[in-house]
Structure formats: structure tokens, C-alpha cells
C-alpha atoms as a PDB file:
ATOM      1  CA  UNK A   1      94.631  24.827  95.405  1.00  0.00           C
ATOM      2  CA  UNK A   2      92.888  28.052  95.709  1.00  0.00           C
ATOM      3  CA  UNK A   3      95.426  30.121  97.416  1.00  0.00           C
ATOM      4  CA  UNK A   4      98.461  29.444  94.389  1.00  0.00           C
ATOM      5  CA  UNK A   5      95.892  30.108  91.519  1.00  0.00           C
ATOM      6  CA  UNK A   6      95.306  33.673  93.378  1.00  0.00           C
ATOM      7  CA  UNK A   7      98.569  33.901  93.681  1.00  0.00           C
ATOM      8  CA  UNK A   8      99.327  33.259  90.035  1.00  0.00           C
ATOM      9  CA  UNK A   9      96.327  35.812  88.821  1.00  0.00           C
ATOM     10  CA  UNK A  10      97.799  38.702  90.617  1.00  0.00           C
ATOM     11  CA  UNK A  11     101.318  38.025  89.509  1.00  0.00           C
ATOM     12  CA  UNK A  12     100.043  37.856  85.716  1.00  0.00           C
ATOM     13  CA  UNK A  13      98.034  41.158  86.539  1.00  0.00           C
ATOM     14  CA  UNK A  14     100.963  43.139  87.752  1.00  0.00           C
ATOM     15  CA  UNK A  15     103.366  41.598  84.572  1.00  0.00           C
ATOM     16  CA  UNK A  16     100.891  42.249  82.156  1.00  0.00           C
ATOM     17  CA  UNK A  17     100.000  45.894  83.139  1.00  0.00           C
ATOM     18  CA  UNK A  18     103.501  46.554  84.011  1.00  0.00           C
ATOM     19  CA  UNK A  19     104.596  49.931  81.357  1.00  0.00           C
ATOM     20  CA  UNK A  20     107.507  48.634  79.768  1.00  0.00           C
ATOM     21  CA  UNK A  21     109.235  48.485  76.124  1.00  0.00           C
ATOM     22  CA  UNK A  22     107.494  44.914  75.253  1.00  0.00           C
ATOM     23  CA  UNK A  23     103.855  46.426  75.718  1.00  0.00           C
ATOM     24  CA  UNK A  24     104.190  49.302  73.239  1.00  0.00           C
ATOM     25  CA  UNK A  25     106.100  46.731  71.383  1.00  0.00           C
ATOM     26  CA  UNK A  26     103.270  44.509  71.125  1.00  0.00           C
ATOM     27  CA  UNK A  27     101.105  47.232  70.306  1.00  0.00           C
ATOM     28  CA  UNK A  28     103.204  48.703  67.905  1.00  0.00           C
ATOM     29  CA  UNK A  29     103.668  45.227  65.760  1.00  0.00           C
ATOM     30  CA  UNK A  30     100.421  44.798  65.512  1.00  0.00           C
ATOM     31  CA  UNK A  31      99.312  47.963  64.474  1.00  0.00           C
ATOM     32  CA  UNK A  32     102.145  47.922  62.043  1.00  0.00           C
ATOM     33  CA  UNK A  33     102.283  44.629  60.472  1.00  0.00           C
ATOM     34  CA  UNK A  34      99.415  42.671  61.358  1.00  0.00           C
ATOM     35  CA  UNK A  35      97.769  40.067  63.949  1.00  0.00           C
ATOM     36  CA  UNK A  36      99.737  37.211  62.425  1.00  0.00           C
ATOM     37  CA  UNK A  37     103.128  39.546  63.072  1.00  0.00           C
ATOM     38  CA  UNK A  38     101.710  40.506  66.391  1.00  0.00           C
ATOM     39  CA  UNK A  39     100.829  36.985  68.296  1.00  0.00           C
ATOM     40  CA  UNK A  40     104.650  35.713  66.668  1.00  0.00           C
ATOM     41  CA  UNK A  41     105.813  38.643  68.589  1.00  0.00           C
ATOM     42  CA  UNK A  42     103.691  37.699  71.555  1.00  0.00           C
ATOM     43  CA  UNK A  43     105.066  34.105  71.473  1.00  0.00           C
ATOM     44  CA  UNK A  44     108.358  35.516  71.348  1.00  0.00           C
ATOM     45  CA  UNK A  45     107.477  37.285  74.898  1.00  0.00           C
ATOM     46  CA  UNK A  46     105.857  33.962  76.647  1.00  0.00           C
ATOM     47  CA  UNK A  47     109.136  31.996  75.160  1.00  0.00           C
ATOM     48  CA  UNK A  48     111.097  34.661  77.285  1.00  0.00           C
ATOM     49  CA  UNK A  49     109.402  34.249  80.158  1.00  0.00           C
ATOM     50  CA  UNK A  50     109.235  30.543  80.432  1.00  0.00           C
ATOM     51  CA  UNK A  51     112.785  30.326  79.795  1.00  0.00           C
ATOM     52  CA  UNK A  52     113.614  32.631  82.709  1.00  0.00           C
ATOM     53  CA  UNK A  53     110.882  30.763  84.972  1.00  0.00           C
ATOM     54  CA  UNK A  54     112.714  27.804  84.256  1.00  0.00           C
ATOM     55  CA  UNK A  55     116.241  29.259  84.880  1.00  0.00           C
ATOM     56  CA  UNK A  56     115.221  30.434  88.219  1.00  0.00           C
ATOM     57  CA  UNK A  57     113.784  27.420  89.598  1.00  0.00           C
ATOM     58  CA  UNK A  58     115.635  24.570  87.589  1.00  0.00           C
ATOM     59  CA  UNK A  59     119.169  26.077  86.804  1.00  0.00           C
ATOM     60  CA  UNK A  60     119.537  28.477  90.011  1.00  0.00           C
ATOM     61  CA  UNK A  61     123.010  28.623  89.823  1.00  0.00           C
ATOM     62  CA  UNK A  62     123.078  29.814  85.742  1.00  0.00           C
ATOM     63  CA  UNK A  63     120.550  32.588  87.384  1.00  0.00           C
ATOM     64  CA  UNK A  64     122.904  34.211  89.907  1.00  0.00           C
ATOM     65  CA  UNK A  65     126.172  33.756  87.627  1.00  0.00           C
ATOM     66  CA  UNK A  66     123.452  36.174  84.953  1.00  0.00           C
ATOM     67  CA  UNK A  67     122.124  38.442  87.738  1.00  0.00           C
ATOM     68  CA  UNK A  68     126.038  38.924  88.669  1.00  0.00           C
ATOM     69  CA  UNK A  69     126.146  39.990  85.544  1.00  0.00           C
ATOM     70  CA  UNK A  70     123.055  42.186  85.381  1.00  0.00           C
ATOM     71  CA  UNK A  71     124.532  45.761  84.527  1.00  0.00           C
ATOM     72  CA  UNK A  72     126.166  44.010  81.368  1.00  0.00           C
ATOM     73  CA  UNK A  73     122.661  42.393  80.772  1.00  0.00           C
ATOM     74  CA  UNK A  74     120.935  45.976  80.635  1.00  0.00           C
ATOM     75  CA  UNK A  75     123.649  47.600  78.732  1.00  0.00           C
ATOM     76  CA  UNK A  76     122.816  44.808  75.913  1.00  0.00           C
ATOM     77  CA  UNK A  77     119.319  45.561  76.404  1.00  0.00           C
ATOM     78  CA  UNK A  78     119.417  49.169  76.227  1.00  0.00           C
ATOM     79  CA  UNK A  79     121.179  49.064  73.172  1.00  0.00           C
ATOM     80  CA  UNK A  80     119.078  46.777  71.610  1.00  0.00           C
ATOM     81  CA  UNK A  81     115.902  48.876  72.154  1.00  0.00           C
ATOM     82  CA  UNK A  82     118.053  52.440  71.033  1.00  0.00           C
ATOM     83  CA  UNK A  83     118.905  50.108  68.068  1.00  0.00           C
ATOM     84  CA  UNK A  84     114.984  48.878  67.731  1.00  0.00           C
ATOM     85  CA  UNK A  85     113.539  52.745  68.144  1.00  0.00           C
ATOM     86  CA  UNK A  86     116.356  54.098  65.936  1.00  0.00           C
ATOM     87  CA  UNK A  87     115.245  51.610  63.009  1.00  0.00           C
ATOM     88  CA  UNK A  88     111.495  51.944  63.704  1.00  0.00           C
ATOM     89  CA  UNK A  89     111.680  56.328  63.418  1.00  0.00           C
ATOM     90  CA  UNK A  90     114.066  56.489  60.891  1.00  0.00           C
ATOM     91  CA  UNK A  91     113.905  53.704  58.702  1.00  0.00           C
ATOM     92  CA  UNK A  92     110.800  51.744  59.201  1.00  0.00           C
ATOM     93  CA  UNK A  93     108.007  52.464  56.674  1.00  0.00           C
ATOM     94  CA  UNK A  94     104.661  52.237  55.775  1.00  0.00           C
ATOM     95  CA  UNK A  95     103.866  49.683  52.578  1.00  0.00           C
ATOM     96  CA  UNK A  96     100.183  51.051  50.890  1.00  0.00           C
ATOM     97  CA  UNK A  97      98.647  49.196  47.879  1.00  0.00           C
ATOM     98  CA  UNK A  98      97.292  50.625  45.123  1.00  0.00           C
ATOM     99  CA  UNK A  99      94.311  52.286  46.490  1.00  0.00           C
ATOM    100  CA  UNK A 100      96.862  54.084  49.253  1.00  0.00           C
ATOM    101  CA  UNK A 101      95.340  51.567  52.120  1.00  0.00           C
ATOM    102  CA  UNK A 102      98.007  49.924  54.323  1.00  0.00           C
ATOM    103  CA  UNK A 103      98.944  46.815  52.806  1.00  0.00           C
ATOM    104  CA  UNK A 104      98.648  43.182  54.961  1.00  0.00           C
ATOM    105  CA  UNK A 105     102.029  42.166  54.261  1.00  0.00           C
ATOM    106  CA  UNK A 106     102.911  38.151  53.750  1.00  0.00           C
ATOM    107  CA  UNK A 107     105.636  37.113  55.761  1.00  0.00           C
ATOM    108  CA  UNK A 108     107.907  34.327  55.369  1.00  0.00           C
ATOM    109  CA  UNK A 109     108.970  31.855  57.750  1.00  0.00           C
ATOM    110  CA  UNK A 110     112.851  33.750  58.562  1.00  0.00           C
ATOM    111  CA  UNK A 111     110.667  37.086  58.637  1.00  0.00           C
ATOM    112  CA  UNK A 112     108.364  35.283  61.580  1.00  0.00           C
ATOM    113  CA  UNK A 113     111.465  33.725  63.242  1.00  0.00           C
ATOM    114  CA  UNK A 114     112.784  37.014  63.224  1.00  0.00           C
ATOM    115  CA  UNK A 115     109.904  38.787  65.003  1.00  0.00           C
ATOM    116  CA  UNK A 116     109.753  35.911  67.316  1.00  0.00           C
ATOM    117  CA  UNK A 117     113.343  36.578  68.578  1.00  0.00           C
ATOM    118  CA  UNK A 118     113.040  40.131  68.122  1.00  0.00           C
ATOM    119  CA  UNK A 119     110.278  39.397  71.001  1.00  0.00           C
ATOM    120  CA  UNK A 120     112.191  37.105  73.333  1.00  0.00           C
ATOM    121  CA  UNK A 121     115.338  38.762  73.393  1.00  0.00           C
ATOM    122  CA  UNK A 122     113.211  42.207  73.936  1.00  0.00           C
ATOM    123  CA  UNK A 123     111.904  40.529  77.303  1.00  0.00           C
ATOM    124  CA  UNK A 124     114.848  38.730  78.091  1.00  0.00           C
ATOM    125  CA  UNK A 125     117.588  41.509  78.400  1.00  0.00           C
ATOM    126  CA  UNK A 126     115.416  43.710  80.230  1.00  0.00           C
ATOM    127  CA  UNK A 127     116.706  43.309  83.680  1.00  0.00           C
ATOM    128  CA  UNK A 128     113.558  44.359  85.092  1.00  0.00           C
ATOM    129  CA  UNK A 129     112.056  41.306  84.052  1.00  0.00           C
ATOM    130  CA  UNK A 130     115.342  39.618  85.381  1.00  0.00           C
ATOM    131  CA  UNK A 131     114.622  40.956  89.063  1.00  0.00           C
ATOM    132  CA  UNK A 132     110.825  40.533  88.788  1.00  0.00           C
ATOM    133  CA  UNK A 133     111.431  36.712  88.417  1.00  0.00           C
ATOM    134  CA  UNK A 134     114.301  36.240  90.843  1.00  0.00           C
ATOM    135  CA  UNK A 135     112.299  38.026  93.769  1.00  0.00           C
ATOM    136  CA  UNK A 136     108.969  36.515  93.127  1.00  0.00           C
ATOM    137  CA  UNK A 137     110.471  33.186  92.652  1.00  0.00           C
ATOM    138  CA  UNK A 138     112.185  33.987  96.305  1.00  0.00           C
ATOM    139  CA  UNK A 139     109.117  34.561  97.427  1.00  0.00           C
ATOM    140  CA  UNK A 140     106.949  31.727  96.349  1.00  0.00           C
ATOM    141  CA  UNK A 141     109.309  29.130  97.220  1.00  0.00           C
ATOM    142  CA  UNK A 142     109.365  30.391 100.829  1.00  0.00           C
ATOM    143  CA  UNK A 143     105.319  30.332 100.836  1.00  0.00           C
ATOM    144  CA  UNK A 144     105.483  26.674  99.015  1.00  0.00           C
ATOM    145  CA  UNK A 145     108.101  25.266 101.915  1.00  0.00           C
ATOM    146  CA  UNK A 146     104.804  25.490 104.296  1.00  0.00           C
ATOM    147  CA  UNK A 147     102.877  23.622 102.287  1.00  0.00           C
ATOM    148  CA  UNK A 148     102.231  19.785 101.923  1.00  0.00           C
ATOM    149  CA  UNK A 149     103.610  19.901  98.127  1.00  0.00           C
ATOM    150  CA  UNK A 150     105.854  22.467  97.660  1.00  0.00           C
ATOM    151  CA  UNK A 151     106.686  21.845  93.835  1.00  0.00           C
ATOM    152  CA  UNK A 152     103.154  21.900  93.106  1.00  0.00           C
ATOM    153  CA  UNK A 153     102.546  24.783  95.063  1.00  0.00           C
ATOM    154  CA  UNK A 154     104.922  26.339  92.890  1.00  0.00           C
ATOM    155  CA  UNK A 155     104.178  25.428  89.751  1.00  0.00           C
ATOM    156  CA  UNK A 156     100.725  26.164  89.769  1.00  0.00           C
ATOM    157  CA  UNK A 157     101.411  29.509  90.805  1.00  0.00           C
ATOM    158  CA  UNK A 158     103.979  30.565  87.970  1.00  0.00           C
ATOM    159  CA  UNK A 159     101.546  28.394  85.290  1.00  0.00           C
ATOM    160  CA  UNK A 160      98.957  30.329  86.157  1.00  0.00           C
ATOM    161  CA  UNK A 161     101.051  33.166  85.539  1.00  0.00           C
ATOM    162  CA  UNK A 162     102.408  32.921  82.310  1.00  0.00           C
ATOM    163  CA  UNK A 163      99.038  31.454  80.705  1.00  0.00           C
ATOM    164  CA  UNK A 164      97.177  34.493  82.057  1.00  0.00           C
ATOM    165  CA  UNK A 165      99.868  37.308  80.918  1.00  0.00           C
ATOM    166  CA  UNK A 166      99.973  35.183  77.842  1.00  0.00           C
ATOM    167  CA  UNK A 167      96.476  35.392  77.068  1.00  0.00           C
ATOM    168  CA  UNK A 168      96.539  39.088  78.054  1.00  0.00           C
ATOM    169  CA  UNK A 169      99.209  39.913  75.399  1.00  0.00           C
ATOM    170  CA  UNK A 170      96.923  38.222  73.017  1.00  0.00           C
ATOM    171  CA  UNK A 171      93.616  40.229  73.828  1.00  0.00           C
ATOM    172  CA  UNK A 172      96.374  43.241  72.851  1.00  0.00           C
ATOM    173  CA  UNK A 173      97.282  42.068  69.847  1.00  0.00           C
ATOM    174  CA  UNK A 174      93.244  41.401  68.901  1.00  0.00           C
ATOM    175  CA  UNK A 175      92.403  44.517  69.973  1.00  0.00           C
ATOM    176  CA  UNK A 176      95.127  46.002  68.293  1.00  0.00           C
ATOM    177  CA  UNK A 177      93.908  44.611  65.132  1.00  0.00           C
ATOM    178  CA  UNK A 178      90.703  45.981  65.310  1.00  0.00           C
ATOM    179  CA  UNK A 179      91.983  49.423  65.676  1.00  0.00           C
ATOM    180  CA  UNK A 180      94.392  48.502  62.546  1.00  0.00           C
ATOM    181  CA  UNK A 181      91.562  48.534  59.963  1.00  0.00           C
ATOM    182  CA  UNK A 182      90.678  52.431  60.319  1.00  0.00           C
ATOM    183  CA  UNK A 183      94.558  52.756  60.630  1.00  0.00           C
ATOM    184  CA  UNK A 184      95.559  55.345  57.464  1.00  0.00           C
ATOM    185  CA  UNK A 185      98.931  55.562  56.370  1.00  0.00           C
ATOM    186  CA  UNK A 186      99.486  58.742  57.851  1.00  0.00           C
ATOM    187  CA  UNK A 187      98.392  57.806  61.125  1.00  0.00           C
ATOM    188  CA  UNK A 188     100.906  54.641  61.287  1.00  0.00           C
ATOM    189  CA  UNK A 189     103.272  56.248  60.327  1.00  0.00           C
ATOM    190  CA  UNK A 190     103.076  58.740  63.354  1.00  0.00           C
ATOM    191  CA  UNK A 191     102.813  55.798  65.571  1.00  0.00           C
ATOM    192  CA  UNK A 192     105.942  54.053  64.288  1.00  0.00           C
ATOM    193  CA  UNK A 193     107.827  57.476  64.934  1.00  0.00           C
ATOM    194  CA  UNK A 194     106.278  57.842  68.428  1.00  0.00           C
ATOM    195  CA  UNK A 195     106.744  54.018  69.098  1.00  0.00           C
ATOM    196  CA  UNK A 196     110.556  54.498  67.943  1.00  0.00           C
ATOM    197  CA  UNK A 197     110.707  57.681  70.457  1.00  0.00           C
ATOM    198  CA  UNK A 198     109.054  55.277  73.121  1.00  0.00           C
ATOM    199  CA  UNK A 199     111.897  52.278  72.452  1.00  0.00           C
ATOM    200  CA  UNK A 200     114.388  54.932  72.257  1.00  0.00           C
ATOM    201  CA  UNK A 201     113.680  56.740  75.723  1.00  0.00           C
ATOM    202  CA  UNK A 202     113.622  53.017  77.368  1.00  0.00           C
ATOM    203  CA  UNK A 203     116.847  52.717  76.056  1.00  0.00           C
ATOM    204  CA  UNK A 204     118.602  55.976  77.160  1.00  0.00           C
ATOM    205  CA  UNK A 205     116.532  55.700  80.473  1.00  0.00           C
ATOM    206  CA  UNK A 206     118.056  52.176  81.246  1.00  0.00           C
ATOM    207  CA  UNK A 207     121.360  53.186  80.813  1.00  0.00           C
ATOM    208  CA  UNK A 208     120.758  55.954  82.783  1.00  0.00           C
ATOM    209  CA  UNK A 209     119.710  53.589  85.568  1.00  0.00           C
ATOM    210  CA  UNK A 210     122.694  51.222  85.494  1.00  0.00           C
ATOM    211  CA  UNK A 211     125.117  54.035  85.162  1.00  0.00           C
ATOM    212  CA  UNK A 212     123.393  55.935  88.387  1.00  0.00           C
ATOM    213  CA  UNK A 213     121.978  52.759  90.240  1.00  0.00           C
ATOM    214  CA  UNK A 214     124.176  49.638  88.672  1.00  0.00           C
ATOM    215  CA  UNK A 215     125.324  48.827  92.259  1.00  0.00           C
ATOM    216  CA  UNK A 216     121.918  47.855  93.468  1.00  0.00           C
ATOM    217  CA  UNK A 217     121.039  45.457  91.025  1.00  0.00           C
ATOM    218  CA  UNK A 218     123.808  43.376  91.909  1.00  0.00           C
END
């Protein structure tokens, strides 16, 4: 029992301290629009990651048709962050109320769904993510065979993993929060052009990868 909740806790370390688009992403949503914004966002992620967690293990064969397909998959994603970062340095802007203080903004339920998707599709078309899960879920399932319950082995090891890069992304979005209230307009709007910069690089340098390296993660 001991050895697959170890297991689990250093697997959510290394995916939640991993420097990727979804972390500044996180950061950047809830700096910009709020905790509620920010934990949608977050859910978003953990949806993503459960879903591929599932794919791997349940639907193996839908996994290696989609890793076959992995160059296509980071094309998509790289285009979706350019697309994200373009919006966010251009376009995206700061809403102040009357006393020129950032204004909590109320979102409806489509604007939520949106961020929520916005966060799952972020996570899912980054094929890093893709080839984190495949390996690990190599791995672990050759470490489970040698043990009296092999499924539970498992699935204690990849709960333990999700709940504790879950609760991770959370403490980022609190702690983003606190930093939001001595936010000024000024200064968020600098972040939103550095986070746009940020989305934008991850973009070009993806592209860049499957362009110079596309062979290898087939």
C-alpha cells in the first residue's frame, strides 16, 4: 500500500512542477479574472488528465491510433496556444470600475464552460502530456504485474496522482488570488502581454519540435 502511494506523490510532484503552457495558464487566469475563473480552469486541467489516464489504461488501442497521430496532435496544439497568446497580448483587456480598481467580473455559465474547455483542451493537445502518460502508464503496469493486485496497484498510484497535482493547481490558483488584490491595472495588464508572449513562444517552440524531432514521437 505504501510503495504505490509513493509512487503516486512523486508522479504528481514532477506533473505539477513540470514548466509548461497550463501552469502560466493557471496563473495567468487567475490573476486575470478571478479564483472562481481560475479553479474552472483548473477543473478543466484534472478533466484532461483523467480522460487521458483513462484512455491509456481502459481504451489502449484509441491511445496508440492518437499517439500515431501525435505530430498532427501538436500541430493542433501549437496553434491553439499561438491562437491563445495572440488573443491574450493583443486583444485581451483589463475591465476597472469606477474607482480605476480591477473589476471581479461575473461570469455566466457558457463563459465558465468556456474556460473549462479552454483548460482541457490546453492539457490535452499538448503531446508532452500525451508521452508523459503513455510511458508512465508503461511503467506502472510492469511494476503492478509483480504484485498480488495489479489493478489496484495501479490505480492507487495514478489516484494519488491526479488528486495531488489537482490539489496543487488549486494552492496556485489561491495563491494567485492573494497576489490579485494588490494587482493594479497597469500591472495586469503587463502580465497578460507577457503571459500572451509565454503562450506564444510554447507555440512556435512546439512546432519547432515536431518539424525538427516529429519522427521520435512516433
Amino acid at each position: 500500500m505504501i510503495a504505490p502511494l509513493m509512487k503516486g506523490l512523486v508522479l504528481g510532484l514532477i506533473l505539477s512542477i513540470s514548466v509548461g503552457p497550463v501552469i502560466f495558464a493557471i496563473i495567468k487566469q487567475s490573476l486575470a479574472n478571478g479564483h472562481k475563473a481560475g479553479y474552472t480552469f483548473v477543473a478543466g486541467v484534472s478533466a484532461s488528465d483523467i480522460s487521458l489516464v483513462l484512455v491509456c489504461n481502459v481504451f489502449t488501442s484509441f491511445f496508440t491510433t492518437a499517439l500515431s497521430h501525435s505530430n498532427a496532435i501538436a500541430i493542433a496544439g501549437s496553434i491553439f496556444l499561438i491562437g491563445v497568446g495572440i488573443y491574450t497580448f493583443f486583444f485581451k483587456k483589463v475591465i476597472v470600475d469606477e474607482d480605476n480598481k480591477i473589476e471581479i467580473k461575473k461570469f455566466r455559465k457558457r463563459d465558465l464552460a468556456g474556460i473549462f474547455l479552454s483548460g482541457y483542451f490546453m492539457n490535452m493537445l499538448n503531446p508532452a502530456v500525451f508521452l508523459f502518460w503513455f510511458a508512465w502508464t508503461a511503467a506502472i503496469t510492469g511494476d503492478a504485474a509483480s504484485t498480488p493486485n495489479p489493478n489496484q496497484y495501479k490505480w492507487i498510484v495514478f489516484i494519488t496522482c491526479l488528486v495531488f497535482v489537482l490539489l496543487s493547481d488549486i494552492a496556485k490558483v489561491a495563491l494567485a488570488g492573494k497576489l490579485r488584490e494588490r494587482l493594479t491595472p497597469t500591472i495586469l495588464h503587463r502580465i497578460n502581454k507577457l503571459s500572451g508572449l509565454i503562450l506564444i513562444g510554447f507555440g512556435i517552440a512546439l512546432i519547432w519540435g515536431v518539424l525538427n524531432f516529429g519522427d521520435q514521437l512516433k
